[in-house]
PDB file of N, CA and C in Angstrom:
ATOM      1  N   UNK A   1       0.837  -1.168   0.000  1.00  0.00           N
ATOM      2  CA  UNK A   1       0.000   0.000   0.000  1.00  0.00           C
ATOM      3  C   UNK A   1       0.887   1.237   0.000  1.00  0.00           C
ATOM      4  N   UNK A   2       0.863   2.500  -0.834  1.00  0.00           N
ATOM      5  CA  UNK A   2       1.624   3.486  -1.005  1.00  0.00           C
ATOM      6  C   UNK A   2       0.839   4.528  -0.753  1.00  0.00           C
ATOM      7  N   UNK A   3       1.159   5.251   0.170  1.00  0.00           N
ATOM      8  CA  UNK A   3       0.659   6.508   0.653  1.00  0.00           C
ATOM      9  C   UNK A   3       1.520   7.568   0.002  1.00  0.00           C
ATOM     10  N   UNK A   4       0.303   8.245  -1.192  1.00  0.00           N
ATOM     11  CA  UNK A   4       1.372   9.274  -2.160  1.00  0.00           C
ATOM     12  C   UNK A   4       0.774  10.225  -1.597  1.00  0.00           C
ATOM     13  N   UNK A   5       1.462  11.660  -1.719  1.00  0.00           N
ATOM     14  CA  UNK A   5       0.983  13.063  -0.844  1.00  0.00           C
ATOM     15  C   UNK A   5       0.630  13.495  -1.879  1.00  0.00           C
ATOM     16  N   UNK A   6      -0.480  14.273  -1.760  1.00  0.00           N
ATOM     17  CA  UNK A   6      -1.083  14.728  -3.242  1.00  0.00           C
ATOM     18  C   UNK A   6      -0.786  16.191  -3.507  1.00  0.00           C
ATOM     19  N   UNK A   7      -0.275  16.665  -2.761  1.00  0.00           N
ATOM     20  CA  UNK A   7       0.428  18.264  -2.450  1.00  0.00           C
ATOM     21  C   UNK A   7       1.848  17.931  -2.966  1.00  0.00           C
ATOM     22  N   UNK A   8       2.486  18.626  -4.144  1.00  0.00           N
ATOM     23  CA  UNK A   8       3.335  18.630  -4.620  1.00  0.00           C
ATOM     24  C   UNK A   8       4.205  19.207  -3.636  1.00  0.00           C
ATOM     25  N   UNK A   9       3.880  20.309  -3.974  1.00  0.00           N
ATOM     26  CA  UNK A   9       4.872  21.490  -2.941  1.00  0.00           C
ATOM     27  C   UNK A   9       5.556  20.770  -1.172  1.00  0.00           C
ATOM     28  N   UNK A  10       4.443  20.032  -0.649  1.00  0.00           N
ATOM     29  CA  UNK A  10       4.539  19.154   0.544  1.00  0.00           C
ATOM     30  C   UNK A  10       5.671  18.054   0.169  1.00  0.00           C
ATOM     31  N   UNK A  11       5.576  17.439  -1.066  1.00  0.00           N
ATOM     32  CA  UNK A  11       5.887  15.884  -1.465  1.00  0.00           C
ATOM     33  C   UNK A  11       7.567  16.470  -1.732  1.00  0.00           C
ATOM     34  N   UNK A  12       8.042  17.675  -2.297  1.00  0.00           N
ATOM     35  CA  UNK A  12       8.947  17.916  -2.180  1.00  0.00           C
ATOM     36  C   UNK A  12       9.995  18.538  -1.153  1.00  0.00           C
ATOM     37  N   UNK A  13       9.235  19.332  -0.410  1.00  0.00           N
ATOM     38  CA  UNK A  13      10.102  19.375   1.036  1.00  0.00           C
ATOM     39  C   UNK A  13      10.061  17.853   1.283  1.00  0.00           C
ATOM     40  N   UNK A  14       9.069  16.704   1.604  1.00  0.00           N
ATOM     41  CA  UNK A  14       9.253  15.145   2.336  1.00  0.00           C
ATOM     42  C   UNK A  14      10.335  15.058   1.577  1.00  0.00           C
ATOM     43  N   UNK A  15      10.620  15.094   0.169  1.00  0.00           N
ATOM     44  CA  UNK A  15      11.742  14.332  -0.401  1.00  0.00           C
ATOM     45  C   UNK A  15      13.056  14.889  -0.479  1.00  0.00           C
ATOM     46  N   UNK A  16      13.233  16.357  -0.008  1.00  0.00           N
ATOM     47  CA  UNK A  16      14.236  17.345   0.525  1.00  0.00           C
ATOM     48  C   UNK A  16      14.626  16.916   1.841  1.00  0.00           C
ATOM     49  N   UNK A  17      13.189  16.237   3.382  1.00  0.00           N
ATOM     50  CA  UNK A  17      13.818  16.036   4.481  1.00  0.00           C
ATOM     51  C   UNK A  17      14.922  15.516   4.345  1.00  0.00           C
ATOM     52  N   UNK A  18      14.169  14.280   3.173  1.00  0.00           N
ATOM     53  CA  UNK A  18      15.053  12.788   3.472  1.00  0.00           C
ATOM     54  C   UNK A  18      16.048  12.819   3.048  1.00  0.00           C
ATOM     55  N   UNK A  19      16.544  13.760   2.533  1.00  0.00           N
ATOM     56  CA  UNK A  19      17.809  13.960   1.375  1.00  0.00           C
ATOM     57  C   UNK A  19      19.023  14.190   2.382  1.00  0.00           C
ATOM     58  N   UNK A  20      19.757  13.931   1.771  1.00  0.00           N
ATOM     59  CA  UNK A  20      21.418  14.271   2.756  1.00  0.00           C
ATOM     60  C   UNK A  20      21.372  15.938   2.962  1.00  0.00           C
ATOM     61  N   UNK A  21      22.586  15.990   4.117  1.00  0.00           N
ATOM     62  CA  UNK A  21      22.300  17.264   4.635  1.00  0.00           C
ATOM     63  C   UNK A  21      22.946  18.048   3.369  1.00  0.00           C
ATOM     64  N   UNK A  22      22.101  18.777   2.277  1.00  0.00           N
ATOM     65  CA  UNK A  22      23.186  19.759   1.508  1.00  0.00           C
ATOM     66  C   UNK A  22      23.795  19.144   0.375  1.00  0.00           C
ATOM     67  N   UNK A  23      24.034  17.714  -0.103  1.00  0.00           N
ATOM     68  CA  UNK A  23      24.346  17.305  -0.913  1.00  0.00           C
ATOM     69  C   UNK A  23      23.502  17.024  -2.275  1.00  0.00           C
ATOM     70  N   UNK A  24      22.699  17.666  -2.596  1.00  0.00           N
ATOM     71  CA  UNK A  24      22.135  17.501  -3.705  1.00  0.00           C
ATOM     72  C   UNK A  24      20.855  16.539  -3.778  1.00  0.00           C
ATOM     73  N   UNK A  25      20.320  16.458  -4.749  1.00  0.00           N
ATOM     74  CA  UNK A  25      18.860  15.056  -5.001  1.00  0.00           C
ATOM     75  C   UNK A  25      19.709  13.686  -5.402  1.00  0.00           C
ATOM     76  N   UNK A  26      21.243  14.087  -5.841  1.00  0.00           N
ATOM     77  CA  UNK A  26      21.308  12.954  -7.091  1.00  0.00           C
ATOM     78  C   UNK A  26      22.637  12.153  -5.322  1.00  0.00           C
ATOM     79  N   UNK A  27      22.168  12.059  -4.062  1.00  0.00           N
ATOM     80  CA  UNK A  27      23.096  11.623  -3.220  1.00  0.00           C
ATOM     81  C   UNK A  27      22.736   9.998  -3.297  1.00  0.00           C
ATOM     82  N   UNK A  28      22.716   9.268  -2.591  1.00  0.00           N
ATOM     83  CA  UNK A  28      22.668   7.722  -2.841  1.00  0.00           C
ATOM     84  C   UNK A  28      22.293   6.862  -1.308  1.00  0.00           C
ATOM     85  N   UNK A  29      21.628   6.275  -0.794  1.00  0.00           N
ATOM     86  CA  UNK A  29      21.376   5.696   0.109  1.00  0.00           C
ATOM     87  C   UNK A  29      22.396   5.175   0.472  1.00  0.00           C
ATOM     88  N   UNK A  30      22.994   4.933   1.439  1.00  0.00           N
ATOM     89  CA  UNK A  30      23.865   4.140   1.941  1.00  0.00           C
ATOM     90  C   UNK A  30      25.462   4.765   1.288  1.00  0.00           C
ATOM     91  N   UNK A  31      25.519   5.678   1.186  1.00  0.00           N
ATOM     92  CA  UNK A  31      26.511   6.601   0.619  1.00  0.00           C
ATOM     93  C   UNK A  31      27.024   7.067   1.586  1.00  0.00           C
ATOM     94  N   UNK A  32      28.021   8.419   1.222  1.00  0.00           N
ATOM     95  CA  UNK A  32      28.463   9.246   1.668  1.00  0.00           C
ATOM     96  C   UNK A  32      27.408  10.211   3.138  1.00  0.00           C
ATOM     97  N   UNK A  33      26.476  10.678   2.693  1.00  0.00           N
ATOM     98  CA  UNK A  33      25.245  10.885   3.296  1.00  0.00           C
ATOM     99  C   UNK A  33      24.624   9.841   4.266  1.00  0.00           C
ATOM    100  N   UNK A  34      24.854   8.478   4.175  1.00  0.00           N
ATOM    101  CA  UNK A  34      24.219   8.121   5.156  1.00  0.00           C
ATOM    102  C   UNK A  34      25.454   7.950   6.766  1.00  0.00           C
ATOM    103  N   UNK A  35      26.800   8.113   6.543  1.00  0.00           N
ATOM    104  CA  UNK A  35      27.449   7.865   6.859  1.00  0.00           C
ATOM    105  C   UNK A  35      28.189   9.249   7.796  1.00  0.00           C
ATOM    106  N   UNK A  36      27.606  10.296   7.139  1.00  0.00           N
ATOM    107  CA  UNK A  36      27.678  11.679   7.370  1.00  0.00           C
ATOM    108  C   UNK A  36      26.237  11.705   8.501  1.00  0.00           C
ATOM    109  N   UNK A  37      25.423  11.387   8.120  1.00  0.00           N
ATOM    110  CA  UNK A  37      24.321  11.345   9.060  1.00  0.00           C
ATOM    111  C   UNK A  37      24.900  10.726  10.732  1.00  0.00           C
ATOM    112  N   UNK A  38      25.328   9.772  10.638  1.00  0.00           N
ATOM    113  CA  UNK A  38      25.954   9.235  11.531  1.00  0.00           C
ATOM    114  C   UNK A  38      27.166  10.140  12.799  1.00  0.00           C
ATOM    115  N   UNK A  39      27.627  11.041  11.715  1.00  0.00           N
ATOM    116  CA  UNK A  39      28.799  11.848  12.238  1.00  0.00           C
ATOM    117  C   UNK A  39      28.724  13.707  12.937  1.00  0.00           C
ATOM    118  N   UNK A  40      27.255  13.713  11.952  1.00  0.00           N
ATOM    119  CA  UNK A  40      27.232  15.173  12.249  1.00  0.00           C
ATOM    120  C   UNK A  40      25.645  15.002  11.753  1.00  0.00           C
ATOM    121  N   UNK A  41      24.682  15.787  13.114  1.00  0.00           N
ATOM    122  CA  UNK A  41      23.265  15.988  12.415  1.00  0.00           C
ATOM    123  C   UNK A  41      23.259  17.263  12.133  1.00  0.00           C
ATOM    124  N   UNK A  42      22.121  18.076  11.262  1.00  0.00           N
ATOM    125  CA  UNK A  42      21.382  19.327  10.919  1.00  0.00           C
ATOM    126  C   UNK A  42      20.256  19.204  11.331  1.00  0.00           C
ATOM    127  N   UNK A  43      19.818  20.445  12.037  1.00  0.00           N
ATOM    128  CA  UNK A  43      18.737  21.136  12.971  1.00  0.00           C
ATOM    129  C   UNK A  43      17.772  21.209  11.936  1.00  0.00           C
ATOM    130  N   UNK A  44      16.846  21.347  11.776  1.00  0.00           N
ATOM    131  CA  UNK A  44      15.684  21.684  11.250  1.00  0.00           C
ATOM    132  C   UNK A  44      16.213  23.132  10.479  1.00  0.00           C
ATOM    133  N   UNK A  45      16.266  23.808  11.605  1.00  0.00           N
ATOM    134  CA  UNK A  45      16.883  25.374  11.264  1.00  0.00           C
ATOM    135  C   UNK A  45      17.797  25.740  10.198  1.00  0.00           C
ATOM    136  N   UNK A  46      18.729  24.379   9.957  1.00  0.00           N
ATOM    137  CA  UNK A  46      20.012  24.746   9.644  1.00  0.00           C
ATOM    138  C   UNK A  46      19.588  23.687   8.099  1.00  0.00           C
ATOM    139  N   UNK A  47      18.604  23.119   8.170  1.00  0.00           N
ATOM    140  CA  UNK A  47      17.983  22.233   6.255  1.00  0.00           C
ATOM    141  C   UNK A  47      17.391  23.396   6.098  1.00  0.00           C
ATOM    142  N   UNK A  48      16.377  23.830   6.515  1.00  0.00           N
ATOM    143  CA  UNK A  48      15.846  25.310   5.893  1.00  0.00           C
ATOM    144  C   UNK A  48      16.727  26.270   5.790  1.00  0.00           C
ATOM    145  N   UNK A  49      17.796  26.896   6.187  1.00  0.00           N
ATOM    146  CA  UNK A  49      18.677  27.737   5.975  1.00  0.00           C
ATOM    147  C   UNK A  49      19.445  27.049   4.646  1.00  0.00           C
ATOM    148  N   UNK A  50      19.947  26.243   4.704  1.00  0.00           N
ATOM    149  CA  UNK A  50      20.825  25.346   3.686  1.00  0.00           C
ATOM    150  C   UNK A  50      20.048  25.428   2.574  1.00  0.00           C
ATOM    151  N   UNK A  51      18.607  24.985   2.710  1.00  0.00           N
ATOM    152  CA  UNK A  51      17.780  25.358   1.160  1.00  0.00           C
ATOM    153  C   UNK A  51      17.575  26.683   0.914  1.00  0.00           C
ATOM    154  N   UNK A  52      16.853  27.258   1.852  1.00  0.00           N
ATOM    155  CA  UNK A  52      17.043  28.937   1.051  1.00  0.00           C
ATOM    156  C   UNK A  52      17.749  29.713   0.791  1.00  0.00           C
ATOM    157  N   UNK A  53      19.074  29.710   0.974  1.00  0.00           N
ATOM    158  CA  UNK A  53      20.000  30.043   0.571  1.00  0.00           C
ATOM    159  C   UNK A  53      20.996  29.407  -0.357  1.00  0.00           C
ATOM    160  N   UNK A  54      20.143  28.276  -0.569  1.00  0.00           N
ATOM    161  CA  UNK A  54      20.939  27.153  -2.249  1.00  0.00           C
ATOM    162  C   UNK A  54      22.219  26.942  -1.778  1.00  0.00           C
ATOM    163  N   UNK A  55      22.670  26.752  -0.074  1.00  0.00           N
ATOM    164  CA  UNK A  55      24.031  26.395  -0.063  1.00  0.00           C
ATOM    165  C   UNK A  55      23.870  24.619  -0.162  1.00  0.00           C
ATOM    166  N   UNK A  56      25.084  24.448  -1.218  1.00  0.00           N
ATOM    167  CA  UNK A  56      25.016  22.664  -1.124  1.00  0.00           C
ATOM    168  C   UNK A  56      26.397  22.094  -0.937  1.00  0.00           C
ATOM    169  N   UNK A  57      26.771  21.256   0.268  1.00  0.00           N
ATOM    170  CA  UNK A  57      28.313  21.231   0.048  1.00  0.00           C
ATOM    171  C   UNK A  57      28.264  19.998  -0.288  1.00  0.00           C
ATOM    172  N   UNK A  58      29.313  19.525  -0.807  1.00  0.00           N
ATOM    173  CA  UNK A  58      29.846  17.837  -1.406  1.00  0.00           C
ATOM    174  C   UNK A  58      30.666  17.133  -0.121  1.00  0.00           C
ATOM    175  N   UNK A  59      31.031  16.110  -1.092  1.00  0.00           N
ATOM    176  CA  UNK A  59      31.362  15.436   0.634  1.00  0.00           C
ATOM    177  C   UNK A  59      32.996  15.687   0.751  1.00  0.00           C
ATOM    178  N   UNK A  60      33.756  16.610   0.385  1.00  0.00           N
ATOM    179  CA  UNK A  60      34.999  16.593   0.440  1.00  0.00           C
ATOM    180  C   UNK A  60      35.084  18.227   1.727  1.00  0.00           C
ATOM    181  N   UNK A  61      33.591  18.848   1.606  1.00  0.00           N
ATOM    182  CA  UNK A  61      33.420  20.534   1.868  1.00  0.00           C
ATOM    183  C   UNK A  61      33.148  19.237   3.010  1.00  0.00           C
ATOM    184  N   UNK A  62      31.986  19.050   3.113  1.00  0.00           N
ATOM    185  CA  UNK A  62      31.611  18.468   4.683  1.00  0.00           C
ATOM    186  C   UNK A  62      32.293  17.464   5.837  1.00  0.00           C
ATOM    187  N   UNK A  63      33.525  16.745   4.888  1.00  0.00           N
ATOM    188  CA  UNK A  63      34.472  16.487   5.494  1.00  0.00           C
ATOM    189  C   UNK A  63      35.462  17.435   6.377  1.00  0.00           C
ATOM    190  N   UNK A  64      35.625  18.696   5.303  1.00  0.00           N
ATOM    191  CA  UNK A  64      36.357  19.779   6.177  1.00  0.00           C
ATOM    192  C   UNK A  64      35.676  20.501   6.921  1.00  0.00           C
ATOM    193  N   UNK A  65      34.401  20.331   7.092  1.00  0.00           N
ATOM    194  CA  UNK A  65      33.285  20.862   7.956  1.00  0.00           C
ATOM    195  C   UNK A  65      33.418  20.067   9.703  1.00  0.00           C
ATOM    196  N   UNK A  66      33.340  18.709   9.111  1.00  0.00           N
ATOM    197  CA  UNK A  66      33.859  17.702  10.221  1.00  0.00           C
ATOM    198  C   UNK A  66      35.173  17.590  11.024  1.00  0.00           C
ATOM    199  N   UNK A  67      35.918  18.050   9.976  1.00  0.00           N
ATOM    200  CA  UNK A  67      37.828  18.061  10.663  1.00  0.00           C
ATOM    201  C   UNK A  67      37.617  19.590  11.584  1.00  0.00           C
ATOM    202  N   UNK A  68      37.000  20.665  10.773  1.00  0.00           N
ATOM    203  CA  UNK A  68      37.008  21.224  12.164  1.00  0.00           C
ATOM    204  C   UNK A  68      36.038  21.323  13.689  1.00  0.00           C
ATOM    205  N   UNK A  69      34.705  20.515  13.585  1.00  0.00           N
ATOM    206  CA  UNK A  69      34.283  20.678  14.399  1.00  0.00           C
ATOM    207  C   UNK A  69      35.094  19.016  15.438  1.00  0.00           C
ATOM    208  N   UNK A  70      35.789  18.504  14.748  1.00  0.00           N
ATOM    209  CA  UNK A  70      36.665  18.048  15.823  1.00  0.00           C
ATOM    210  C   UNK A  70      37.790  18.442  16.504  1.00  0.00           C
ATOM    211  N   UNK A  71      38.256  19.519  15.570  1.00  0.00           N
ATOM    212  CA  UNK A  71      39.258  20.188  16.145  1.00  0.00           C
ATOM    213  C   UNK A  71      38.793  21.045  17.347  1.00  0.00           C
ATOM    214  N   UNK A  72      37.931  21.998  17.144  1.00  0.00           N
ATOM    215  CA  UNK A  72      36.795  22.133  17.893  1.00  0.00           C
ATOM    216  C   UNK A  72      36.520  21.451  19.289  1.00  0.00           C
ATOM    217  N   UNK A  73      36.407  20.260  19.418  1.00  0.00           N
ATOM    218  CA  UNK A  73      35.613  19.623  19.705  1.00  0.00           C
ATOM    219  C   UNK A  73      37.241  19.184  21.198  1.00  0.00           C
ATOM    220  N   UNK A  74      38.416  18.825  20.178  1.00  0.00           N
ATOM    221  CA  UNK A  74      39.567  19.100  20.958  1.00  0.00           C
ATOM    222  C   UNK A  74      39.737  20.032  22.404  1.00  0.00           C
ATOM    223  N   UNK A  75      39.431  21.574  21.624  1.00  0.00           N
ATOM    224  CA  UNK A  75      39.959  22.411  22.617  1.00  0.00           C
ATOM    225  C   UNK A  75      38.673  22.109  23.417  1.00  0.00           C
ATOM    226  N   UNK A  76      37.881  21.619  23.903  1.00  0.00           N
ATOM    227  CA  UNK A  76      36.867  21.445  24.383  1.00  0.00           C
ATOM    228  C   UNK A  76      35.481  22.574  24.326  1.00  0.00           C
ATOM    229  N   UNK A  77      35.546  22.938  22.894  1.00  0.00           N
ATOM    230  CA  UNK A  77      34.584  23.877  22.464  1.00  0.00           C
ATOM    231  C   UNK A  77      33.093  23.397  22.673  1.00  0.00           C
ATOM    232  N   UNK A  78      32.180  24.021  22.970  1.00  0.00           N
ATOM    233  CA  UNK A  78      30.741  23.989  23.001  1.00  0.00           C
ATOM    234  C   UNK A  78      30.262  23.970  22.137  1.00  0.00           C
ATOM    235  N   UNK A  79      30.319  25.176  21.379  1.00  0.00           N
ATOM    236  CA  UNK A  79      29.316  26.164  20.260  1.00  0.00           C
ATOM    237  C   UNK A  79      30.416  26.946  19.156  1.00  0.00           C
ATOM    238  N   UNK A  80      30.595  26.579  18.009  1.00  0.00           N
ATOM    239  CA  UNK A  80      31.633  26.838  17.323  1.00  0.00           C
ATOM    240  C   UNK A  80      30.830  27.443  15.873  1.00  0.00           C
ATOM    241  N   UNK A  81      31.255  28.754  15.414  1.00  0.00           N
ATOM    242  CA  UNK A  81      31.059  28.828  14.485  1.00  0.00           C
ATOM    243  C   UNK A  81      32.154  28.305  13.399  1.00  0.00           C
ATOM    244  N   UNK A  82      32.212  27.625  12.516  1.00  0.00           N
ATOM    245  CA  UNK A  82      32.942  26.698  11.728  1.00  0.00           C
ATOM    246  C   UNK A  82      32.605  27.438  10.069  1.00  0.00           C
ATOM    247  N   UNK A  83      34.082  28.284   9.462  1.00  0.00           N
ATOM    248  CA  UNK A  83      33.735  28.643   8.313  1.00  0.00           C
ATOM    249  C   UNK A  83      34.412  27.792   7.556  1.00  0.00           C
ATOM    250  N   UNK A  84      34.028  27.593   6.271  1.00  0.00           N
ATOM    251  CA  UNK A  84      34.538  27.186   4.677  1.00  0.00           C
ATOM    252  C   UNK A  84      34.473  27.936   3.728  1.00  0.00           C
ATOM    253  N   UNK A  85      35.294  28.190   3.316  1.00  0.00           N
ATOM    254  CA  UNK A  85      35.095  28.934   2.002  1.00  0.00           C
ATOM    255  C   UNK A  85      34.576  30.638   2.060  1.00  0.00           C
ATOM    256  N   UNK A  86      33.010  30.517   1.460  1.00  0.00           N
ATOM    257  CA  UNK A  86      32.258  31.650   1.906  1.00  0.00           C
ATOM    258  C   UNK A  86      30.987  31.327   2.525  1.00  0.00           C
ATOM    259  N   UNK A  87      31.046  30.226   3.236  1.00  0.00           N
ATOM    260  CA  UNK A  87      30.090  29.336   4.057  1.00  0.00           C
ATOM    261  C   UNK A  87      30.414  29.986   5.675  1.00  0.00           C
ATOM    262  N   UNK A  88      29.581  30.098   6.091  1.00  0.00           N
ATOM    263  CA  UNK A  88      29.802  29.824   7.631  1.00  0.00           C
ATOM    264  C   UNK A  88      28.622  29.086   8.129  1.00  0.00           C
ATOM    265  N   UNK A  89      28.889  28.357   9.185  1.00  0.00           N
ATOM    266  CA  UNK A  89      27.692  27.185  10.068  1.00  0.00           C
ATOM    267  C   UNK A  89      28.353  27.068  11.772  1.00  0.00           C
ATOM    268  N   UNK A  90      27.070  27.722  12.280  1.00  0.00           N
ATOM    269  CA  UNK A  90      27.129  27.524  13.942  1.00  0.00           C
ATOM    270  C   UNK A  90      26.332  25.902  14.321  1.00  0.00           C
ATOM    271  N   UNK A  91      27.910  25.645  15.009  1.00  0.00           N
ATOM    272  CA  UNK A  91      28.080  24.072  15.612  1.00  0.00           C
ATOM    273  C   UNK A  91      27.888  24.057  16.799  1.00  0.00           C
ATOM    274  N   UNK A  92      26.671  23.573  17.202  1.00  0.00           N
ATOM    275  CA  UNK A  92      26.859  22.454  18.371  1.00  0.00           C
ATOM    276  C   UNK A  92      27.903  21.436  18.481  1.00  0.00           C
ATOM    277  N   UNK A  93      28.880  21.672  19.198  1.00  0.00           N
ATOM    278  CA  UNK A  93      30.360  20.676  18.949  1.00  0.00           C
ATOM    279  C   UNK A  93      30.163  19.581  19.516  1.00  0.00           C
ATOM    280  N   UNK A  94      29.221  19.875  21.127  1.00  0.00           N
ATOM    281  CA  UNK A  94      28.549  18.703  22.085  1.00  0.00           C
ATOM    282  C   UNK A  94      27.614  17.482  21.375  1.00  0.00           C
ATOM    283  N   UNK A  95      26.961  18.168  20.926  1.00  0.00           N
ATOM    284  CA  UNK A  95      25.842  17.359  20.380  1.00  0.00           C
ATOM    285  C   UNK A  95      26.146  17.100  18.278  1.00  0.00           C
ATOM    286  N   UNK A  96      27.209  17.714  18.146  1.00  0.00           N
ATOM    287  CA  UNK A  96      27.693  17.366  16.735  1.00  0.00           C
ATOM    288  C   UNK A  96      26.395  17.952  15.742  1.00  0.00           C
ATOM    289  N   UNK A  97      25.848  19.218  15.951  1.00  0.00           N
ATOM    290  CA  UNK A  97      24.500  19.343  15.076  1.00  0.00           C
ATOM    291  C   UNK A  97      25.029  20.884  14.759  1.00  0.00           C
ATOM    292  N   UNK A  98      24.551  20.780  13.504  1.00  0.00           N
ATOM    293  CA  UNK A  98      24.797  21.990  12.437  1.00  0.00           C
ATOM    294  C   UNK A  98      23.664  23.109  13.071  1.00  0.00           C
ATOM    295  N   UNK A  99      23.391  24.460  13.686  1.00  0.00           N
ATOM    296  CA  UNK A  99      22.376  24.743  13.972  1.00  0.00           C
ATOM    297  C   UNK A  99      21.750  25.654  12.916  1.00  0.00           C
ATOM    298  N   UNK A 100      22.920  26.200  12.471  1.00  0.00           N
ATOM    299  CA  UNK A 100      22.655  27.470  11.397  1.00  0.00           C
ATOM    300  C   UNK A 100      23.787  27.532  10.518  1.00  0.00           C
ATOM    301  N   UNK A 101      22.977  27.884   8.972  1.00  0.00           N
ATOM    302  CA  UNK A 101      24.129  28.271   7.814  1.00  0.00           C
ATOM    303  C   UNK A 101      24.203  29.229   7.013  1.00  0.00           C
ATOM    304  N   UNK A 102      24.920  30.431   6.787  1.00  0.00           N
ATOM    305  CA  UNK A 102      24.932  31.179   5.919  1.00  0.00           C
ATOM    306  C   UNK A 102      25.997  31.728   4.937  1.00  0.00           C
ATOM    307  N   UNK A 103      25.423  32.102   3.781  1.00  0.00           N
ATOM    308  CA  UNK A 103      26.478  32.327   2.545  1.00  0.00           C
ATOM    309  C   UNK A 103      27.154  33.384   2.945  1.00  0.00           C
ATOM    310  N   UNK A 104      27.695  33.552   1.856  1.00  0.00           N
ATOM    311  CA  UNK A 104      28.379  35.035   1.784  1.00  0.00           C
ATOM    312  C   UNK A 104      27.585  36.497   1.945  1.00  0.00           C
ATOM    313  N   UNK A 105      26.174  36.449   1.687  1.00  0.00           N
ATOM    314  CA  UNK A 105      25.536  37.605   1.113  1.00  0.00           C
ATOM    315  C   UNK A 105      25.036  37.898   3.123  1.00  0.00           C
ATOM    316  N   UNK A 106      24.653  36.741   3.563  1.00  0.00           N
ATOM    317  CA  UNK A 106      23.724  36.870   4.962  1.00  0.00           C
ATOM    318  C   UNK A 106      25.002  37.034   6.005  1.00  0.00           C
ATOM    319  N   UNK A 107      26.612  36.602   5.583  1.00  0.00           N
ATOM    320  CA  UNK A 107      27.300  37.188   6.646  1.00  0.00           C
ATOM    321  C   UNK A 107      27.384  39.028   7.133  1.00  0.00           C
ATOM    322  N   UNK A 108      27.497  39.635   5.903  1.00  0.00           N
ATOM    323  CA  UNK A 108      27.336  40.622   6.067  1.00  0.00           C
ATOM    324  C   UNK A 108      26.469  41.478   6.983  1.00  0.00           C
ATOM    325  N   UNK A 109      27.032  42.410   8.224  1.00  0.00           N
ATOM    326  CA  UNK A 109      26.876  42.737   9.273  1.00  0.00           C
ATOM    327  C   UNK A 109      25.368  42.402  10.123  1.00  0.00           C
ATOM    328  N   UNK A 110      26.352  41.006  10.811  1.00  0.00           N
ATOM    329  CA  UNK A 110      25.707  39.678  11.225  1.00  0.00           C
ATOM    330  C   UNK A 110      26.296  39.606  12.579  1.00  0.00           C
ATOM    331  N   UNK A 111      25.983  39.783  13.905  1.00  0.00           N
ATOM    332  CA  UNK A 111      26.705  39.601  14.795  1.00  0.00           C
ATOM    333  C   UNK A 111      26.336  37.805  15.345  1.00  0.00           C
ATOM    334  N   UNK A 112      27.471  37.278  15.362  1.00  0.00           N
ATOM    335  CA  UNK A 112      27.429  35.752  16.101  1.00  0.00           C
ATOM    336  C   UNK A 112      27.824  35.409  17.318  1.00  0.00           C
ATOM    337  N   UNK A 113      26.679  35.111  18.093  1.00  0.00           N
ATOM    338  CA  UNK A 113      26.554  35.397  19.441  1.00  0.00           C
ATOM    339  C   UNK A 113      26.740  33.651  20.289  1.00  0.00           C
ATOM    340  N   UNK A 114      26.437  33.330  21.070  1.00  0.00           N
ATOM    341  CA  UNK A 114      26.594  32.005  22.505  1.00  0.00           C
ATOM    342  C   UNK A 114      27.639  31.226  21.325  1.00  0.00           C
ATOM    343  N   UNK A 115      28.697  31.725  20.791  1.00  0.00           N
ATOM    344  CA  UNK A 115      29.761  30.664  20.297  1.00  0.00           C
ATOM    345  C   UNK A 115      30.649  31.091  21.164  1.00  0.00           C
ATOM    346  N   UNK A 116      31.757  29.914  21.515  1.00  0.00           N
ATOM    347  CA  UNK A 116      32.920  30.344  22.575  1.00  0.00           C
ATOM    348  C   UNK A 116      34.286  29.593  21.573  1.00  0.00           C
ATOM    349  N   UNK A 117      34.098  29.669  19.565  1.00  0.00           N
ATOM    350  CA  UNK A 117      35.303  29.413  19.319  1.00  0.00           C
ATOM    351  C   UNK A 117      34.730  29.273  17.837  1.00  0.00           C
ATOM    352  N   UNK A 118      35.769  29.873  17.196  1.00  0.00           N
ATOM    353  CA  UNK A 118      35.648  29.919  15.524  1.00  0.00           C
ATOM    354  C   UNK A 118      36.836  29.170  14.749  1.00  0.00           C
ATOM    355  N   UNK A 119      36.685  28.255  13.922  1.00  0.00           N
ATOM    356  CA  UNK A 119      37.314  27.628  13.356  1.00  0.00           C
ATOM    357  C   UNK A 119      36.980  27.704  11.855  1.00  0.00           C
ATOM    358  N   UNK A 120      38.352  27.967  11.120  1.00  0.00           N
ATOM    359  CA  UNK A 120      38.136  27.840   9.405  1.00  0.00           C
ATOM    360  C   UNK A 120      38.940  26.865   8.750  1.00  0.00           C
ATOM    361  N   UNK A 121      38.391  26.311   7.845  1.00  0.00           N
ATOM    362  CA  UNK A 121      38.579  25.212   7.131  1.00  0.00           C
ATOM    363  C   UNK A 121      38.622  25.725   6.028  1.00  0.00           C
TER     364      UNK A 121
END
């Protein structure tokens, strides 16, 4: 029995939840993404930020996303904002969860507040 959602607009956020954090539609079950799931979650906050702002990283960006929230995670950081590139994402280092992400355009005079350590990758 298949329960199809008859709301498009609905059926595609469901098929956006399920999707890896940021890696595209074309990611793969039991991939890179499921394995990343394992290592680092995203907040609710931080898939809706990631989609409206069309940031998508691959798994070589989210690897260096990961090397620093362990580095991070080292000095015994809490709350880390963690940049790449022209990415930045506030880390829960404790709980390993992405809370928030923004491009280049939304850093701009942005004050980032309860982090106690910034790391760039």
């Amino acid at each position: 029995m298949t329960n199809s959602i008859q709301n498009t607009k609905i059926a595609e956020l469901a098929g956006q939840a399920t999707n890896s954090v940021g890696l595209g539609r074309n990611a793969q079950p039991g991939g890179f993404d499921s394995i990343l799931a394992d290592r680092l979650k995203l907040s609710g906050h931080a898939q809706t930020r990631l989609a409206s702002r069309n940031i998508e990283l691959g798994k070589e960006e989210w690897e260096r996303v990961l090397g620093g929230v362990d580095k991070a995670a080292e000095k015994g950081s809490k709350e880390s904002l963690v940049m790449i590139d022209d990415i930045a994402l506030v880390v829960s280092v404790r709980n390993r969860t992405v809370i928030t992400a923004m491009d280049r355009e939304n850093l701009r005079n942005n004050v980032f507040t309860n982090i106690d350590s910034a790391v760039i990758v």
